[in-house]
N, C-alpha and C. Protein backbone atom coordinates (compact mmCIF):
# COMPACT_ATOMS: atom_id res chain seq x y z
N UNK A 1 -16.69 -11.62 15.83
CA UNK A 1 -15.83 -12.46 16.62
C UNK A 1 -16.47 -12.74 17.98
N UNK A 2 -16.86 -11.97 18.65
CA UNK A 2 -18.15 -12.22 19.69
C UNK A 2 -19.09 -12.92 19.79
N UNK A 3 -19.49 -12.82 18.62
CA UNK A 3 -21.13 -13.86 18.49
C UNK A 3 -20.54 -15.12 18.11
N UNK A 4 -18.97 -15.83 18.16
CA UNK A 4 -18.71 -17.25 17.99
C UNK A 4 -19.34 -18.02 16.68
N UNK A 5 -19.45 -16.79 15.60
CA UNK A 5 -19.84 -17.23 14.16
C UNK A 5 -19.14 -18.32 13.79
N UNK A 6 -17.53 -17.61 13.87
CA UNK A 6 -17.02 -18.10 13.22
C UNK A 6 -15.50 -18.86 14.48
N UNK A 7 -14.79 -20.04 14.06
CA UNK A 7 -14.35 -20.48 15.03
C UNK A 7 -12.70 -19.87 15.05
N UNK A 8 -11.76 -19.71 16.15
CA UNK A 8 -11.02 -19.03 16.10
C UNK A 8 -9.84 -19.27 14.51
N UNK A 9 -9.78 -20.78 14.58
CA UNK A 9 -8.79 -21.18 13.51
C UNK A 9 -9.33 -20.53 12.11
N UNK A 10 -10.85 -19.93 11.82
CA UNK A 10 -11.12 -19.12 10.50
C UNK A 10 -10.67 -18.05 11.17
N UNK A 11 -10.83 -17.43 11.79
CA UNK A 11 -10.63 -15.95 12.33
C UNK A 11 -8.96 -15.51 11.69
N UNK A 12 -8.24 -16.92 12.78
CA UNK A 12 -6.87 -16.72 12.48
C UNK A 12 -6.17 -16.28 10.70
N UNK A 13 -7.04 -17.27 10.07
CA UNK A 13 -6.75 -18.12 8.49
C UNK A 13 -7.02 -16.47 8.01
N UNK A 14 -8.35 -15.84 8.26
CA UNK A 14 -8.61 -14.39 7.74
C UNK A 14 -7.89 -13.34 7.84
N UNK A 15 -7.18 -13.19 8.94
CA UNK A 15 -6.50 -12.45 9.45
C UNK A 15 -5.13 -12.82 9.03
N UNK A 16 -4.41 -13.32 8.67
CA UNK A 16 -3.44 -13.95 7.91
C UNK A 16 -3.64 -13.04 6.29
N UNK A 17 -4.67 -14.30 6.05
CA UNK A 17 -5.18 -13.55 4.37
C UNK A 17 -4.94 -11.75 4.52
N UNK A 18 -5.10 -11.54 4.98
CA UNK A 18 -5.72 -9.85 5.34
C UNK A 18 -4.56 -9.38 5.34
N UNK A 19 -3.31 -9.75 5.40
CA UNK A 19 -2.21 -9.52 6.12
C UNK A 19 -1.20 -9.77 5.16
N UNK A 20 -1.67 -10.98 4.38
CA UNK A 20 -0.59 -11.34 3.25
C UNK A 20 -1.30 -10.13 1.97
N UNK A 21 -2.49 -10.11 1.99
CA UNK A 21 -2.80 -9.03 0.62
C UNK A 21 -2.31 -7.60 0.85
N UNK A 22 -2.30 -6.96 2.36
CA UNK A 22 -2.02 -5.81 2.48
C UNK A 22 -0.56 -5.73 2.07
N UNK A 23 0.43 -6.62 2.44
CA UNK A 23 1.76 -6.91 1.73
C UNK A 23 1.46 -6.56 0.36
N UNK A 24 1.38 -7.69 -0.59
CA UNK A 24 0.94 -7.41 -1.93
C UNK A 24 0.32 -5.84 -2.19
N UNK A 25 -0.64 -5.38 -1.52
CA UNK A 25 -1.09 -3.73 -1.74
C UNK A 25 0.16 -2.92 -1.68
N UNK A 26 0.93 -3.16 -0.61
CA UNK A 26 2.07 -2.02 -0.25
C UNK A 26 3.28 -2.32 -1.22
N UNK A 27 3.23 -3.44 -1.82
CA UNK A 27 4.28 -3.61 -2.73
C UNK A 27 4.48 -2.81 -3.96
N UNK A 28 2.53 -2.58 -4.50
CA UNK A 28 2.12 -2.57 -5.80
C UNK A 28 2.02 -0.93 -5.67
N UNK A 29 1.86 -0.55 -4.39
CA UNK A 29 1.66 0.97 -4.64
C UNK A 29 3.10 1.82 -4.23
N UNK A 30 4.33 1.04 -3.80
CA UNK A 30 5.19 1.33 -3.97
C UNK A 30 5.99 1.37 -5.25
N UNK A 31 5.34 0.27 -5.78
CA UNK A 31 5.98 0.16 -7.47
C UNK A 31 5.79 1.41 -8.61
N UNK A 32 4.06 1.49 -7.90
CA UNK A 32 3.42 2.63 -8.65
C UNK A 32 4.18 3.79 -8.39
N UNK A 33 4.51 4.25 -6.87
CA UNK A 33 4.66 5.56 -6.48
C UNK A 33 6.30 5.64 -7.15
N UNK A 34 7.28 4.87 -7.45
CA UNK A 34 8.21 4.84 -8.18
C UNK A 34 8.23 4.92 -9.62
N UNK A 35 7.43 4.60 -10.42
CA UNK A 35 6.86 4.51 -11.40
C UNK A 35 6.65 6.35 -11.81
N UNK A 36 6.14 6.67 -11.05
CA UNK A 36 5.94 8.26 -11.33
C UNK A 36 6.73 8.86 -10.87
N UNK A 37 7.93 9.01 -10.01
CA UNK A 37 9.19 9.40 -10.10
C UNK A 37 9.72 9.64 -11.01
N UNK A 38 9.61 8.59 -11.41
CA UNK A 38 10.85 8.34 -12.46
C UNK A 38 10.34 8.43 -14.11
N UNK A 39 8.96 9.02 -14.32
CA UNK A 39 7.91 9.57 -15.14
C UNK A 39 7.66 11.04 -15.27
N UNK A 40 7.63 11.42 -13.73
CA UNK A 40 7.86 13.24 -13.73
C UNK A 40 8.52 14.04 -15.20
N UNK A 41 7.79 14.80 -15.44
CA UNK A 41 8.22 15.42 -16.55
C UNK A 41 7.75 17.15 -15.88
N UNK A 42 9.01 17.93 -16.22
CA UNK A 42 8.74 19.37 -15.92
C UNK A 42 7.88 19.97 -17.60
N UNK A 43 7.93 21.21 -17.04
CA UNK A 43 7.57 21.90 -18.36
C UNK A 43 8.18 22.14 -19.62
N UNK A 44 9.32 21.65 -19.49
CA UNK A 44 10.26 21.75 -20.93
C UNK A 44 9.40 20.39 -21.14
N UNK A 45 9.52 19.56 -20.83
CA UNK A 45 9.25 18.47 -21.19
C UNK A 45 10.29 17.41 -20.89
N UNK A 46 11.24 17.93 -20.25
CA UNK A 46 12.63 17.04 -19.28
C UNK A 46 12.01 16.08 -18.63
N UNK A 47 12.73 15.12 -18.45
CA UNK A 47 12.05 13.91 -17.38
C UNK A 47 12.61 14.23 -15.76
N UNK A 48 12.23 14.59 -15.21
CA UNK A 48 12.84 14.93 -13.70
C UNK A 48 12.32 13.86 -12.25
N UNK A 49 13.21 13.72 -11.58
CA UNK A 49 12.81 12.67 -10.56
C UNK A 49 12.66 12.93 -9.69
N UNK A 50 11.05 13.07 -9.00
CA UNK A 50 10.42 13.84 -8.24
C UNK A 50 9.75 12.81 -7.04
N UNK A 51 9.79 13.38 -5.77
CA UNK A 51 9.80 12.19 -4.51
C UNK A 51 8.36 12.83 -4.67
N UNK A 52 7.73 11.60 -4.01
CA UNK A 52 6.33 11.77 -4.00
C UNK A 52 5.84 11.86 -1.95
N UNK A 53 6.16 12.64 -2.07
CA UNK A 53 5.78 13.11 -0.39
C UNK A 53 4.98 12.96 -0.03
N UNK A 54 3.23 13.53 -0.93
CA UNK A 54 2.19 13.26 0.04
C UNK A 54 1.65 10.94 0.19
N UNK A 55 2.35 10.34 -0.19
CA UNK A 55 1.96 9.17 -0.22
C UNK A 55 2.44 8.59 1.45
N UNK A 56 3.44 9.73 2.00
CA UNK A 56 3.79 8.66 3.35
C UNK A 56 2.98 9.15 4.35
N UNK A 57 2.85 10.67 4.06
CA UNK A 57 1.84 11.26 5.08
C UNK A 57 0.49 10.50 5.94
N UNK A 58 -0.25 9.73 5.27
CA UNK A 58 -1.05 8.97 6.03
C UNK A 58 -1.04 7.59 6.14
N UNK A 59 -0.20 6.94 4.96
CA UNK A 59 0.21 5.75 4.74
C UNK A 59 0.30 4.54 6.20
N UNK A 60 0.96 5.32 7.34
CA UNK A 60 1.14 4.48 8.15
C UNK A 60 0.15 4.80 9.93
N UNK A 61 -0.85 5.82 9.54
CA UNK A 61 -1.56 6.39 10.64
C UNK A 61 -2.88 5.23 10.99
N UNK A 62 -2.79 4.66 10.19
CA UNK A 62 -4.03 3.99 10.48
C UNK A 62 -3.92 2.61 10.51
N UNK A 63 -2.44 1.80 10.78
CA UNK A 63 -1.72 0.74 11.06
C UNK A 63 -1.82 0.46 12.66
């Protein structure tokens, strides 16, 4: 962005893009992380619905 490669209106357009896929990412790995909730199986072999804790732990540290 310094060296004026590229002009601000791509910068903007990228940064957008970047922004709409991370949406789409957080959607798909919320779907997932529900997905195995509601998949949990104990050792009988019961289906049990189990929160998935370590997924928030860093999820939002690097936002």
């Amino acid at each position: 962005m310094e060296s004026d490669e590229l002009p601000l209106e791509a910068l903007l357009a990228r940064f957008e893009e970047g922004t709409r896929l991370a949406k789409i990412c957080q959607a798909k790995l919320a779907e997932a992380e529900l997905k195995i909730q509601q998949l949990e199986q104990n050792a009988a072999g019961e289906t049990e619905v189990k929160p998935v804790a370590a997924a928030d732990d860093g999820a939002q540290g690097g936002t």
